[in-house]
Every structure is written in structure tokens, then in C-alpha cells.
PDB file of N, CA and C in Angstrom:
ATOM      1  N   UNK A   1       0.825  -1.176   0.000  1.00  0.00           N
ATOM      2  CA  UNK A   1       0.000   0.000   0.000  1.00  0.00           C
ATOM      3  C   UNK A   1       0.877   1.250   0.000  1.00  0.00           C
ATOM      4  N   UNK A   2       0.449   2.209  -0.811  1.00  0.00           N
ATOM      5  CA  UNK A   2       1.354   3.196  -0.941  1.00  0.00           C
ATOM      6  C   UNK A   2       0.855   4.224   0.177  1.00  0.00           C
ATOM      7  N   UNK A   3       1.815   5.022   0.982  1.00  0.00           N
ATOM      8  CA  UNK A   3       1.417   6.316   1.898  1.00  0.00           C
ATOM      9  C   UNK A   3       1.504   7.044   0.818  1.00  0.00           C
ATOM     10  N   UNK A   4       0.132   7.718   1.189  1.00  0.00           N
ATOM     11  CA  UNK A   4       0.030   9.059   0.443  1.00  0.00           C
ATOM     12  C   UNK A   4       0.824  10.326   1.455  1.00  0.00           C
ATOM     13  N   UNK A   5       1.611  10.366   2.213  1.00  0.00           N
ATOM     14  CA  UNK A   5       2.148  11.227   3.154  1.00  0.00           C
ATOM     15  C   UNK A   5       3.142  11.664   2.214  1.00  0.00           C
ATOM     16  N   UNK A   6       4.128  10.233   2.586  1.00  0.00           N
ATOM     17  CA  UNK A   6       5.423  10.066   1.562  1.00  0.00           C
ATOM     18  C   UNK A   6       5.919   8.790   0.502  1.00  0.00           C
ATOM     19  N   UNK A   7       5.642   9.388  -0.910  1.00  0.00           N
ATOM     20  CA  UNK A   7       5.717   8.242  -1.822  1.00  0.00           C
ATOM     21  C   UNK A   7       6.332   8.794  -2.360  1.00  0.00           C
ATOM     22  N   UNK A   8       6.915   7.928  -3.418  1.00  0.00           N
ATOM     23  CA  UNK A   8       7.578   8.186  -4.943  1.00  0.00           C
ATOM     24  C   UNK A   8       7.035   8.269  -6.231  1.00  0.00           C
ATOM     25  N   UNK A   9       7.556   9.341  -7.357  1.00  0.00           N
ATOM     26  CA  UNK A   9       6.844   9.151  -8.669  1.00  0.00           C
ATOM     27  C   UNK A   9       7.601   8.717  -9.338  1.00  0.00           C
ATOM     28  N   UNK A  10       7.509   8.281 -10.374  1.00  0.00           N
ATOM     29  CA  UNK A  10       8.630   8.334 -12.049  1.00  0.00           C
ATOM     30  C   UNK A  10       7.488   8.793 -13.060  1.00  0.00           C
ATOM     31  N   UNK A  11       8.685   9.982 -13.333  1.00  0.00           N
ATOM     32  CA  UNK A  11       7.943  10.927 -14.516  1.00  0.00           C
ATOM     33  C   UNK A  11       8.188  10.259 -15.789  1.00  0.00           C
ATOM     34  N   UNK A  12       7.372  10.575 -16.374  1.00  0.00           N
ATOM     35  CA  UNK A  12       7.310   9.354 -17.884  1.00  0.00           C
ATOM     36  C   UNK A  12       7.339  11.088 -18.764  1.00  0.00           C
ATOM     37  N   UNK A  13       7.749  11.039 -20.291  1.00  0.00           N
ATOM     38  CA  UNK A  13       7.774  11.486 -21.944  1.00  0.00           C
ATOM     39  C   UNK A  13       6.355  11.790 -21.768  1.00  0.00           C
ATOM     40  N   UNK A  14       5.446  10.964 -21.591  1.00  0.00           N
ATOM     41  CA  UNK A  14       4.139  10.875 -22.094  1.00  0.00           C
ATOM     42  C   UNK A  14       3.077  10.605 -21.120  1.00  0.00           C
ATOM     43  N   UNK A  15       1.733  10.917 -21.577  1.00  0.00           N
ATOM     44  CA  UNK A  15       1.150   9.900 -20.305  1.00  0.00           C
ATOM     45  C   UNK A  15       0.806   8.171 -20.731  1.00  0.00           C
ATOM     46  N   UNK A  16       0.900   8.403 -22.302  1.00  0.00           N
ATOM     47  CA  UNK A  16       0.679   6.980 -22.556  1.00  0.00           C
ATOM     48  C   UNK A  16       2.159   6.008 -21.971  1.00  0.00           C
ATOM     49  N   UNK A  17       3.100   6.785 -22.032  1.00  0.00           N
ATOM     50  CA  UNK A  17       3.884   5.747 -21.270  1.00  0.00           C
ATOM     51  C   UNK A  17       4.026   5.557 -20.313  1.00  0.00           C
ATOM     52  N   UNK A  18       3.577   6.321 -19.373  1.00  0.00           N
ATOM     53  CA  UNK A  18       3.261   6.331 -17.772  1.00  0.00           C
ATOM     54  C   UNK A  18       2.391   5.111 -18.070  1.00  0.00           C
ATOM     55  N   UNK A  19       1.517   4.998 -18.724  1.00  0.00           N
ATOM     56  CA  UNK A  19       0.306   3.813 -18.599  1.00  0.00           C
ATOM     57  C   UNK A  19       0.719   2.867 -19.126  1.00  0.00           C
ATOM     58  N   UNK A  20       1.943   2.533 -19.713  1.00  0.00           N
ATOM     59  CA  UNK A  20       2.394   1.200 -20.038  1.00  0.00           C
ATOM     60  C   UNK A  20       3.446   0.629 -18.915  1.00  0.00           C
ATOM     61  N   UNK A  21       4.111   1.676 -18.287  1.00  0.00           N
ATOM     62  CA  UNK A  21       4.846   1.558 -17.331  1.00  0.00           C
ATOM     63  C   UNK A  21       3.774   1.198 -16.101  1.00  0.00           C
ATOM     64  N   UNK A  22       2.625   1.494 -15.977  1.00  0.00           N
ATOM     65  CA  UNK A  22       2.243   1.259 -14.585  1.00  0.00           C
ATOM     66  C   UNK A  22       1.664  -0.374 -15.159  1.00  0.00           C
ATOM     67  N   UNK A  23       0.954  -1.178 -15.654  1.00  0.00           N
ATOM     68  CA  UNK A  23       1.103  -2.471 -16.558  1.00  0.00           C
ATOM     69  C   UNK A  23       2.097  -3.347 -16.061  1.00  0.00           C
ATOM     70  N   UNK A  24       3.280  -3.080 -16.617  1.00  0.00           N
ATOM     71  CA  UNK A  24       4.028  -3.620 -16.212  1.00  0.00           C
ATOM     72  C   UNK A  24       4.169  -3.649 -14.822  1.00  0.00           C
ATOM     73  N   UNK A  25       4.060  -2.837 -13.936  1.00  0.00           N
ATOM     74  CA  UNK A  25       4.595  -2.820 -12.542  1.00  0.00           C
ATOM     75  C   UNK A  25       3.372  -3.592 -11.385  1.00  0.00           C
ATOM     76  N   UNK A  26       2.343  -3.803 -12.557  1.00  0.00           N
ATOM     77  CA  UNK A  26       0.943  -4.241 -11.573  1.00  0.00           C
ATOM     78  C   UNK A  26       1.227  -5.785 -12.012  1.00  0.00           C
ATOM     79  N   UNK A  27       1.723  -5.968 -13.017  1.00  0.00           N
ATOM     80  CA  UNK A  27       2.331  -7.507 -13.680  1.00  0.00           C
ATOM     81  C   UNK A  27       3.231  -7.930 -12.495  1.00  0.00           C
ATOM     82  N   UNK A  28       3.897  -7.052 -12.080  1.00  0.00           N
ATOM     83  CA  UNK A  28       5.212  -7.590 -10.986  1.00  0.00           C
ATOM     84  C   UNK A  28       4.570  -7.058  -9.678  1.00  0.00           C
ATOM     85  N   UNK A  29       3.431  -7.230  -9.166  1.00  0.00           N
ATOM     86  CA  UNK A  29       2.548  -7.016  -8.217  1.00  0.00           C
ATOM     87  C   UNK A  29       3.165  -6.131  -7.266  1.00  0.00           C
ATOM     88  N   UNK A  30       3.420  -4.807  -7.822  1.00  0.00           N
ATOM     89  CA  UNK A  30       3.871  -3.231  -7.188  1.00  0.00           C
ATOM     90  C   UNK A  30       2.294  -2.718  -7.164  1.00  0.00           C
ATOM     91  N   UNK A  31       2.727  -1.651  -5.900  1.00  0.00           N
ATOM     92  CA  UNK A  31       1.473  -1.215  -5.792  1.00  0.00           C
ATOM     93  C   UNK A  31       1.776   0.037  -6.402  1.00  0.00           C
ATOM     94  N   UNK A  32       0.996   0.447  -7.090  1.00  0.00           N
ATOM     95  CA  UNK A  32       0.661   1.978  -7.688  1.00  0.00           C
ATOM     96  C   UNK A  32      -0.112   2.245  -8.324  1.00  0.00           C
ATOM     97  N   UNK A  33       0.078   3.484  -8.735  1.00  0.00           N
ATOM     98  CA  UNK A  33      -1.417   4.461  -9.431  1.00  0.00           C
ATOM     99  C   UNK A  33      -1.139   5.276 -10.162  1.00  0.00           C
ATOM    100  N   UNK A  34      -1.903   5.641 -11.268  1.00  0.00           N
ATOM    101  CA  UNK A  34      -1.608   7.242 -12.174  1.00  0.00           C
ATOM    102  C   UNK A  34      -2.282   8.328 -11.482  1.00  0.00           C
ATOM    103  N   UNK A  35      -0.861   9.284 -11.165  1.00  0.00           N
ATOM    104  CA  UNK A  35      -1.719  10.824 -10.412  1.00  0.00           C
ATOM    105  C   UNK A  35      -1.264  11.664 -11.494  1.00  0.00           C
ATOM    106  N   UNK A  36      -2.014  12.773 -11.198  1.00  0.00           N
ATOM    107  CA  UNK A  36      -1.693  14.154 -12.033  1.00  0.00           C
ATOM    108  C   UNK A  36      -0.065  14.371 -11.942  1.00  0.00           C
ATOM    109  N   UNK A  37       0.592  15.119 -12.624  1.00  0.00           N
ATOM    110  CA  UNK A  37       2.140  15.247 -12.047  1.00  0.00           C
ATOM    111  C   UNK A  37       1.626  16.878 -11.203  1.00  0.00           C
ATOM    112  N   UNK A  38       2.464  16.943 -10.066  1.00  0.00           N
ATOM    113  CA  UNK A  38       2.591  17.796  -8.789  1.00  0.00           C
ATOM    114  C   UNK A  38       3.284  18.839  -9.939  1.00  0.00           C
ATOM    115  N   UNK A  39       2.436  19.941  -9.280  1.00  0.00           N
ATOM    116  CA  UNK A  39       2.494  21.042  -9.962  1.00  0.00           C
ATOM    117  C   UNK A  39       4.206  22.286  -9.913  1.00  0.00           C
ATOM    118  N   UNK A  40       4.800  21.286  -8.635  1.00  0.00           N
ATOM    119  CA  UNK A  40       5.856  21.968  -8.634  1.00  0.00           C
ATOM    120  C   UNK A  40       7.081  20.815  -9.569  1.00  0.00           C
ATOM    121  N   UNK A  41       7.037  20.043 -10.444  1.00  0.00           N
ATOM    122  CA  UNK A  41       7.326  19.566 -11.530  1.00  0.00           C
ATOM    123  C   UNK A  41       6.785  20.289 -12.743  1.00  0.00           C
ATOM    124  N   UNK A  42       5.423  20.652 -13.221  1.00  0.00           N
ATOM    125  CA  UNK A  42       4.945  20.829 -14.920  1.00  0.00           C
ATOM    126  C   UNK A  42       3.485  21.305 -13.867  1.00  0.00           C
ATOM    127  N   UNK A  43       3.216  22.512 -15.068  1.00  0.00           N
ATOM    128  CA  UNK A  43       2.056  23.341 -14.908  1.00  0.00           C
ATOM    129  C   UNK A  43       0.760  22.302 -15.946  1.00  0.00           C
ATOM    130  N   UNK A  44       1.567  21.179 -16.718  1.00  0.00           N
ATOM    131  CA  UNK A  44       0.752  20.745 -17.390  1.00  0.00           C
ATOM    132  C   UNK A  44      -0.178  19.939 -16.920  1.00  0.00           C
ATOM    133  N   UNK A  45      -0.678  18.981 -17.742  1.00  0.00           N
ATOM    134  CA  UNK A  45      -1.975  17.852 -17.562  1.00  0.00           C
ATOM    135  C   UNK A  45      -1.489  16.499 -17.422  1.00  0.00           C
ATOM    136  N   UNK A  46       0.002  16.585 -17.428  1.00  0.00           N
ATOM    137  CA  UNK A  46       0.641  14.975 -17.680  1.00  0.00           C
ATOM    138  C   UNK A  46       0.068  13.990 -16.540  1.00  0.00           C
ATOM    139  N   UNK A  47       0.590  12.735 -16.729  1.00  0.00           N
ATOM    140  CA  UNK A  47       0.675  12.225 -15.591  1.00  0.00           C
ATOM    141  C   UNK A  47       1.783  11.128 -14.958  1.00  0.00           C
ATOM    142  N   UNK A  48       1.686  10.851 -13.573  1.00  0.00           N
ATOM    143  CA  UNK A  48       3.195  10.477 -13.157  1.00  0.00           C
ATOM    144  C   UNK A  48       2.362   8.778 -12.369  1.00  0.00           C
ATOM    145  N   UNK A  49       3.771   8.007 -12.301  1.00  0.00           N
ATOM    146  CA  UNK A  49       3.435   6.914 -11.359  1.00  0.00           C
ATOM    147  C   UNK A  49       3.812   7.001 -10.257  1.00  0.00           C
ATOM    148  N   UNK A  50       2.741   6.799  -9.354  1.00  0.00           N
ATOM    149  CA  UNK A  50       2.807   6.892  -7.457  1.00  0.00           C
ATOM    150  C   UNK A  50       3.309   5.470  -7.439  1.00  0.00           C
ATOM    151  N   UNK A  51       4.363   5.799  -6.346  1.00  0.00           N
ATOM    152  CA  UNK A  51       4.685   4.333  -6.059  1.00  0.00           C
ATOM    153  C   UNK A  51       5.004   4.054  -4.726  1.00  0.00           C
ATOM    154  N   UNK A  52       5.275   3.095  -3.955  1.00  0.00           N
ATOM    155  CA  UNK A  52       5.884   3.430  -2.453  1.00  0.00           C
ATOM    156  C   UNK A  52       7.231   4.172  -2.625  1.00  0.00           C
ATOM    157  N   UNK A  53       7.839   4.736  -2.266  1.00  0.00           N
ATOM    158  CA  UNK A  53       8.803   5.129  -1.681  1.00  0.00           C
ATOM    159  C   UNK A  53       9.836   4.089  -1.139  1.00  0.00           C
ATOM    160  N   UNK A  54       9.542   3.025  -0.733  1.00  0.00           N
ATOM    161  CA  UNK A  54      10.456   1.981   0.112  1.00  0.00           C
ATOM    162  C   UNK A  54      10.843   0.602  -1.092  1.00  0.00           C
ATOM    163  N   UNK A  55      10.012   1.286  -2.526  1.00  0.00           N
ATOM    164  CA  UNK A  55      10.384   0.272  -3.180  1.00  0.00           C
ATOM    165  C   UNK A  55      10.901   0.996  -4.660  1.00  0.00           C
ATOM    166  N   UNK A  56      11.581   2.465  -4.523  1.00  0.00           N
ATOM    167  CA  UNK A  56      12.090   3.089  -5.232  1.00  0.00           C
ATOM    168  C   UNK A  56      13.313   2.604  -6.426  1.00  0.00           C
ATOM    169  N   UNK A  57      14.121   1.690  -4.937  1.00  0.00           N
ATOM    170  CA  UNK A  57      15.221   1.231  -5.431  1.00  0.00           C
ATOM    171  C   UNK A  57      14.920  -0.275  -6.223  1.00  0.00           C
ATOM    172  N   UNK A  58      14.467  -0.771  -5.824  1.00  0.00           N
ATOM    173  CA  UNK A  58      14.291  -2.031  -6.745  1.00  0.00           C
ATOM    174  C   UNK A  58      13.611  -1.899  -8.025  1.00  0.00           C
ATOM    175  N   UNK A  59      12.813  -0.909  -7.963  1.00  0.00           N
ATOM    176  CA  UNK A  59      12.446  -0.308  -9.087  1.00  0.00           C
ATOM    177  C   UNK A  59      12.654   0.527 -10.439  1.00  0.00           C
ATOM    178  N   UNK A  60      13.841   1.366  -9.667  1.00  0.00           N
ATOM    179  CA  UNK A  60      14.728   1.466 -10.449  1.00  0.00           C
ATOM    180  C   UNK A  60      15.736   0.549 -11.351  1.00  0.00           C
ATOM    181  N   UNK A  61      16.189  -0.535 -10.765  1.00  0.00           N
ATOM    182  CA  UNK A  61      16.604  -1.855 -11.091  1.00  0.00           C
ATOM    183  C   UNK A  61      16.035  -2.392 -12.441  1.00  0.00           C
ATOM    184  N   UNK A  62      14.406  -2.355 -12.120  1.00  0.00           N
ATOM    185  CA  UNK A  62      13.269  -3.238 -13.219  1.00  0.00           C
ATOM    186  C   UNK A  62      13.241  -2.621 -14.105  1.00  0.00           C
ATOM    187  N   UNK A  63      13.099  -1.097 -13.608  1.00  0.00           N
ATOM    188  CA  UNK A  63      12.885  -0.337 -15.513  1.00  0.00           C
ATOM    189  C   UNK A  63      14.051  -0.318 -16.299  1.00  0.00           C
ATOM    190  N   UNK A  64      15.222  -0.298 -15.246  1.00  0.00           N
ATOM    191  CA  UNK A  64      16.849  -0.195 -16.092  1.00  0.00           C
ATOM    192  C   UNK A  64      16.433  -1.536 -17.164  1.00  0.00           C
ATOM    193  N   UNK A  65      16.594  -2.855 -16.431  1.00  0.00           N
ATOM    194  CA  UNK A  65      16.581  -4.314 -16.862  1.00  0.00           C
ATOM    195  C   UNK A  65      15.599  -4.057 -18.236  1.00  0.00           C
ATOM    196  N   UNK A  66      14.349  -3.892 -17.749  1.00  0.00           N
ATOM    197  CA  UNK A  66      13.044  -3.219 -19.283  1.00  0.00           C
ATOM    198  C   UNK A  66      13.116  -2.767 -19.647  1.00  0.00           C
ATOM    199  N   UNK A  67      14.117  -1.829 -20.231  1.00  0.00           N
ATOM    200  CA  UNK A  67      14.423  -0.306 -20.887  1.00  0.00           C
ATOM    201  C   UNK A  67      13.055   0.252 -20.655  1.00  0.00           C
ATOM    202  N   UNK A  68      12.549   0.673 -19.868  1.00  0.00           N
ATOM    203  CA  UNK A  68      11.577   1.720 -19.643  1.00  0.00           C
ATOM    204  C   UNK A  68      11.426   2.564 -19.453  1.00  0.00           C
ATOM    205  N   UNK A  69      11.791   3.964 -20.624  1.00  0.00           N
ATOM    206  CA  UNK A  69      12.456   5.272 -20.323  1.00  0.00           C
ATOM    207  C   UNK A  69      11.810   6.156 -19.174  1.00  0.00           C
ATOM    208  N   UNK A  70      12.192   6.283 -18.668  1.00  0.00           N
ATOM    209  CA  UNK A  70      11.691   6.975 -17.220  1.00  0.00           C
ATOM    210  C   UNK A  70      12.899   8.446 -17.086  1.00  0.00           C
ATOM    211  N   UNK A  71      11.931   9.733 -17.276  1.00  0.00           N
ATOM    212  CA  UNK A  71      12.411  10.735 -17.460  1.00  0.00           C
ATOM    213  C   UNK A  71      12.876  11.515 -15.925  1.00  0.00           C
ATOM    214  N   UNK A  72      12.381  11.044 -14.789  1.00  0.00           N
ATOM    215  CA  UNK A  72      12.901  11.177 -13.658  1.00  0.00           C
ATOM    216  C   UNK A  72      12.051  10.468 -12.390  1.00  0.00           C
ATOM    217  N   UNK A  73      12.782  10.146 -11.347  1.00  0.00           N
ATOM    218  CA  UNK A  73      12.388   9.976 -10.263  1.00  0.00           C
ATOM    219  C   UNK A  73      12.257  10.550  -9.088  1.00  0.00           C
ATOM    220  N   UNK A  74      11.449  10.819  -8.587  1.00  0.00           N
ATOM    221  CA  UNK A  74      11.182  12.304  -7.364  1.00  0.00           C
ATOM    222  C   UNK A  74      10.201  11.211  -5.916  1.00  0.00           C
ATOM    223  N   UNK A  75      10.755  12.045  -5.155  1.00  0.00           N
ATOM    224  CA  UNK A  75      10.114  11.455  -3.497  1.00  0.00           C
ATOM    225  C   UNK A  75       9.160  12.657  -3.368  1.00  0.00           C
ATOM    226  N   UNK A  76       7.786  12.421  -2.694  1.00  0.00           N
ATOM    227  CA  UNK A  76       7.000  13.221  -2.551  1.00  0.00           C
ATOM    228  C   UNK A  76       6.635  13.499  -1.152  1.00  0.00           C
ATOM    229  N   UNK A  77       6.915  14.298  -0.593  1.00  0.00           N
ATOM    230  CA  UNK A  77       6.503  14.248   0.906  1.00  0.00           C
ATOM    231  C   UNK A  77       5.391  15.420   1.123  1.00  0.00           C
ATOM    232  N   UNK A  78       4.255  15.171   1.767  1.00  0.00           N
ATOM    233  CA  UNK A  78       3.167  15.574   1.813  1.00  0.00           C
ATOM    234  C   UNK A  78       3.001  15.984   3.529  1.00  0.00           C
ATOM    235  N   UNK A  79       2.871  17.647   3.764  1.00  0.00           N
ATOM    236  CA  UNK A  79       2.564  18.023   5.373  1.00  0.00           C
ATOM    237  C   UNK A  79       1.374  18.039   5.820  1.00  0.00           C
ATOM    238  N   UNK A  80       1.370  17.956   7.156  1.00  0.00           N
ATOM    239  CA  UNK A  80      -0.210  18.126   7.763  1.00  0.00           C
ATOM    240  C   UNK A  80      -1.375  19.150   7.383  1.00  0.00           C
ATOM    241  N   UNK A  81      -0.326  20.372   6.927  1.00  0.00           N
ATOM    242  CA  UNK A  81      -1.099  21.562   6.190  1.00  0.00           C
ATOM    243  C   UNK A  81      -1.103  21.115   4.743  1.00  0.00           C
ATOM    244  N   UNK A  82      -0.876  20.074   4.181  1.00  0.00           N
ATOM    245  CA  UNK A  82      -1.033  19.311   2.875  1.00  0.00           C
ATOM    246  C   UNK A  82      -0.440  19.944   1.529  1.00  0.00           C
ATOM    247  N   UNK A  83       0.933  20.496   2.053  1.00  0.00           N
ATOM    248  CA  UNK A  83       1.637  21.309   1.368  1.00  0.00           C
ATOM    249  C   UNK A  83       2.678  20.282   0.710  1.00  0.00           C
ATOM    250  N   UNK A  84       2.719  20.135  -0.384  1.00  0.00           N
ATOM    251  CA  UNK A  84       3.841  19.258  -1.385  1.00  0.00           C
ATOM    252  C   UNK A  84       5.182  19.181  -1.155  1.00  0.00           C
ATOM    253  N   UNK A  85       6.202  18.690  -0.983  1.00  0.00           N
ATOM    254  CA  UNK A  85       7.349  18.802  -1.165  1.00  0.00           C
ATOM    255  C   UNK A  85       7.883  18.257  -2.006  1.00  0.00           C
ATOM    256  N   UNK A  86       8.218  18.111  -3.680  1.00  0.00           N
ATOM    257  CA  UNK A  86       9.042  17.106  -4.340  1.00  0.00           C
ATOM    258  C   UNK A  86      10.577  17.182  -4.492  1.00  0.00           C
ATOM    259  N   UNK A  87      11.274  16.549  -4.227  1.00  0.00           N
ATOM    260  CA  UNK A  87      12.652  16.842  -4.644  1.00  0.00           C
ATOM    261  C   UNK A  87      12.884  15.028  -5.136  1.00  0.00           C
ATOM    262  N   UNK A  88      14.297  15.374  -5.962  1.00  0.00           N
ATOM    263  CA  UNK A  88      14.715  14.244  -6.640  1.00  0.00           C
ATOM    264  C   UNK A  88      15.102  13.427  -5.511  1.00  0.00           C
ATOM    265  N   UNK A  89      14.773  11.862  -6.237  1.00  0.00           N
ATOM    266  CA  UNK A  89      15.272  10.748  -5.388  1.00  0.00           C
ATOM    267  C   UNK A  89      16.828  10.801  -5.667  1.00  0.00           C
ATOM    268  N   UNK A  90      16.813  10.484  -3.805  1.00  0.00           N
ATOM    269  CA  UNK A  90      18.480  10.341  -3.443  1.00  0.00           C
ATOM    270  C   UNK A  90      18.401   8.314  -3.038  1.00  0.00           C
ATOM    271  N   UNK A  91      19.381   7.993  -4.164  1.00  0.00           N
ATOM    272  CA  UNK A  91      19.560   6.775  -3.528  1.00  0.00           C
ATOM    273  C   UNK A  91      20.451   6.342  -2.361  1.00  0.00           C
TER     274      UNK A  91
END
């Protein structure tokens, strides 16, 4: 189950490849979801994959192994006043 407090995204090119990328990751029984991308990334309509956070790194691993272009990876931490924080994943 992913915390919506603090999770991870991978920003996809597209949103259709966000949606082939999340496929695959429900195939390898990861939990995640398509959200809007956080507005302090793109003012646009795209969208990103939520993922846990605690399974960042192995994940990174799977898309390397799948060539699954993944345009970045960001940790999302979310405050009680429900204020965003994204910064890039530190492995």
C-alpha cells in the first residue's frame, strides 16, 4: 500500500507511457497508481506513477533491466497543512 504522506513518482515522456509503465509494474505485483504530475514539476496535464517510496530502489533496477524510459524519479513528501514537497530521489 502506498502512503500518500510520503511516496515516490517516475515521470514518464508521455502519459501513454506512464500507462504502459504502470502495466508492467501491476504484472510484478507493485502497488501503484496514475496521479496528475505535482504542480511543482509541470504546470501541465501529464501524468506520473505513485509508487511506495520503500520500493524506489528495486524499481529502479526493473525499468533499467526493461528499458523503460523513465524521465525522472522524485520522493513526494506531503505536510499536515497538505503542502507538497518534491525533490529528486536520493539513492
Amino acid at each position: 500500500m502506498i502512503n500518500r504522506q510520503h511516496y515516490g513518482i517516475l515521470v514518464f515522456e508521455s502519459s501513454s507511457a506512464a500507462s504502459q509503465a504502470e502495466i508492467k509494474m501491476t504484472e510484478k505485483n507493485w502497488s501503484c497508481r496514475l496521479i496528475p504530475i505535482p504542480e511543482q514539476l509541470s504546470a501541465g496535464c501529464g501524468l506520473v506513477l505513485q509508487l511506495s517510496v520503500g520500493d524506489l530502489k528495486e524499481i529502479k533496477t526493473f525499468i533499467t533491466k526493461e528499458a523503460i524510459s523513465c524521465d525522472g524519479i522524485y520522493e513526494v513528501k506531503v505536510s499536515k497543512e497538505r503542502k507538497k514537497t518534491v525533490s529528486p530521489w536520493k539513492q
